[in-house]
Protein backbone atom coordinates (compact mmCIF):
# COMPACT_ATOMS: atom_id res chain seq x y z
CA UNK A 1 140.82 87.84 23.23
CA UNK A 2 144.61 88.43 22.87
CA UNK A 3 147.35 86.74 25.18
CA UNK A 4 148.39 90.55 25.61
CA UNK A 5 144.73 91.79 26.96
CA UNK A 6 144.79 88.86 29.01
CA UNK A 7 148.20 89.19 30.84
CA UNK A 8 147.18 92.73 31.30
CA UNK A 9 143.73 91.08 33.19
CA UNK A 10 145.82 88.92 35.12
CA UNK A 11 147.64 91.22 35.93
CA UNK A 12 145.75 93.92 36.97
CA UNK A 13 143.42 90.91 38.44
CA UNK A 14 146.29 90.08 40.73
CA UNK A 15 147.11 93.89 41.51
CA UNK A 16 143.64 94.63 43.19
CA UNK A 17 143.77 91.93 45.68
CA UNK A 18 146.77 94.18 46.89
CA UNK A 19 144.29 97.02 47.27
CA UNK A 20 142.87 96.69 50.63
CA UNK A 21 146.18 96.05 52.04
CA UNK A 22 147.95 98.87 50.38
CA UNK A 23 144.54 101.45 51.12
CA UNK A 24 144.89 100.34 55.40
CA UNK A 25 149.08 100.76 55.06
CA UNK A 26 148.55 104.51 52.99
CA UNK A 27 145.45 105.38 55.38
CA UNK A 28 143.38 106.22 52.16
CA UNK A 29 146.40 108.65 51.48
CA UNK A 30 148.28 109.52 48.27
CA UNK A 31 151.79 107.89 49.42
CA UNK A 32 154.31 110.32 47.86
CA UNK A 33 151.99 113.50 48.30
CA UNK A 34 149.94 112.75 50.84
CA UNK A 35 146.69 114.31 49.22
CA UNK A 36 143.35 112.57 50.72
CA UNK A 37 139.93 112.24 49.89
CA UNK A 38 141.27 111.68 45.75
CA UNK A 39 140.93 108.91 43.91
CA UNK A 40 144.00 106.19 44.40
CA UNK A 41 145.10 104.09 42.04
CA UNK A 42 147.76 101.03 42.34
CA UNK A 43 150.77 101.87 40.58
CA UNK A 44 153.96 99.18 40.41
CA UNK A 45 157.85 100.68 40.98
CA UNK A 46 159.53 99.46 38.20
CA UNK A 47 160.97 96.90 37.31
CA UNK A 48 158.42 95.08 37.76
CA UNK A 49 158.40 90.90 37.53
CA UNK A 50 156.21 88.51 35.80
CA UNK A 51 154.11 88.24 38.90
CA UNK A 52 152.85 91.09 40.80
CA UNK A 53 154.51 92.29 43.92
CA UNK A 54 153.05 94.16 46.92
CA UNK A 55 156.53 95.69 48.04
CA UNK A 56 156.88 97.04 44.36
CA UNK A 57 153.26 98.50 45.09
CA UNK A 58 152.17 101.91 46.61
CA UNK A 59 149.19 104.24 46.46
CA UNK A 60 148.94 106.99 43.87
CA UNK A 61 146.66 110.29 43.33
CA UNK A 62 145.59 111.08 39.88
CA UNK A 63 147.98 114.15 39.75
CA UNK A 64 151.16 112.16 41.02
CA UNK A 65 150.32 109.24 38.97
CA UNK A 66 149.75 111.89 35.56
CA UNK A 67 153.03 113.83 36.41
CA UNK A 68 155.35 110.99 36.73
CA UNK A 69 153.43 108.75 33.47
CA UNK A 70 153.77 112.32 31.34
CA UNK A 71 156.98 114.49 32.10
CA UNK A 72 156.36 117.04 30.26
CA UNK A 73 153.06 117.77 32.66
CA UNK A 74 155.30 117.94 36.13
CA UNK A 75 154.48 120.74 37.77
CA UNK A 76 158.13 121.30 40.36
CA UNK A 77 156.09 122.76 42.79
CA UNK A 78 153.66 119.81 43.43
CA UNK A 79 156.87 117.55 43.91
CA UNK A 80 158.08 119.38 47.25
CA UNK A 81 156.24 117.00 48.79
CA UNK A 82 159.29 114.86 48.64
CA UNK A 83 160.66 116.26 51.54
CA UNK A 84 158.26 113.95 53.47
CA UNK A 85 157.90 110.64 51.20
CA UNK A 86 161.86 110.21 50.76
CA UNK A 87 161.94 109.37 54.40
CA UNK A 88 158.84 107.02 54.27
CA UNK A 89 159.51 103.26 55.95
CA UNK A 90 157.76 101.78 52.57
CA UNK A 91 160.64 101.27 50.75
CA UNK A 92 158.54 101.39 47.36
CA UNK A 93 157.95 104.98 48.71
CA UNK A 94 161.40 105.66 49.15
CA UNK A 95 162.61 104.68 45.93
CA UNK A 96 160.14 106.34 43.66
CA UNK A 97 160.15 109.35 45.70
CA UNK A 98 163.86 109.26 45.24
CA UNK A 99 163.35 108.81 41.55
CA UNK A 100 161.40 111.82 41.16
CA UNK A 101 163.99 113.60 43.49
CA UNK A 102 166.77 112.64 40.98
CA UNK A 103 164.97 113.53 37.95
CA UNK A 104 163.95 117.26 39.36
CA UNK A 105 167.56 117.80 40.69
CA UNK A 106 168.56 118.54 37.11
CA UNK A 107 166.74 122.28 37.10
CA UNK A 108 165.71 122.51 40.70
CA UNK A 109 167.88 123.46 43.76
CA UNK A 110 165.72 122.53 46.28
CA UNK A 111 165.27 118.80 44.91
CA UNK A 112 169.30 118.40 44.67
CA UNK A 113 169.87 119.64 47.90
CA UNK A 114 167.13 117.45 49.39
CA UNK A 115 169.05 114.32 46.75
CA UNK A 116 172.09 114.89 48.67
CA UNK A 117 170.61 114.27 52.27
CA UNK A 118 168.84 111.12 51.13
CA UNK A 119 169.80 108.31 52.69
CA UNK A 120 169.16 104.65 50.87
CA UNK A 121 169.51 100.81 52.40
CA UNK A 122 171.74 99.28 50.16
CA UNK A 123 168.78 97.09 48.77
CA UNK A 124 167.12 100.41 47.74
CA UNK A 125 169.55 102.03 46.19
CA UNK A 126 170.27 99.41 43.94
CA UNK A 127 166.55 99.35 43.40
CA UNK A 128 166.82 102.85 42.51
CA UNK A 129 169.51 102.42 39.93
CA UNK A 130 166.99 100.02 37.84
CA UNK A 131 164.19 102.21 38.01
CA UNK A 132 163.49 103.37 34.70
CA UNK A 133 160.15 105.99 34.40
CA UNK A 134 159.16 107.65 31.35
């Protein structure tokens, strides 16, 4: 086995024991668009450490996950749901959500307007300005 597969294992090993935590905190929700009764998958705000980190860790659907992995799939439309995750208490929330916000406002009104109300902690936008996404 190769010391890449198994840092991935590790890895991932020490990313589901965040699972049941992270499913209670999301209430089996999609944390950016809130779609339920979907399959969730863990998904890290980057950067991410050596170690895993449960507040760099929120709760994805397959679309949101898809979309933000594989730009040229986003569907604007889908990512209106911003208007309710940039305000979330999770911080991880807040910063991806404010990612995705930043990288719509480019060719969509409605994201830069909602950009320009956002408000960050300090600690989070400074997160936010080392969060690099495909």
């Amino acid at each position: 086995m190769s010391k890449g597969h198994e840092r991935h294992m590790e890895r991932h090993h020490g990313l589901s024991l965040f699972g049941k935590d992270l499913v209670r905190r999301c209430s089996s929700h999609c944390e950016l668009c809130d779609a339920q009764g979907v399959k969730l998958t863990i998904f890290e705000v980057p950067p991410v450490g050596s170690a895993p980190d449960f507040e760099h860790c929120l709760m994805l659907c397959e679309t949101c996950l898809e979309q933000i992995q594989r730009p040229k799939l986003r569907d604007s439309n889908h990512w209106r749901c911003l208007n309710h995750s940039v305000w979330s208490s999770v911080p991880a929330v807040k910063v991806l959500a404010a990612t995705m916000l930043h990288n719509l406002s480019e060719n969509e009104r409605w994201a830069l307007e909602l950009e320009e109300q956002l408000y960050l902690e300090p600690e989070e936008q400074e997160w936010l300005e080392k969060v690099e996404l495909p």
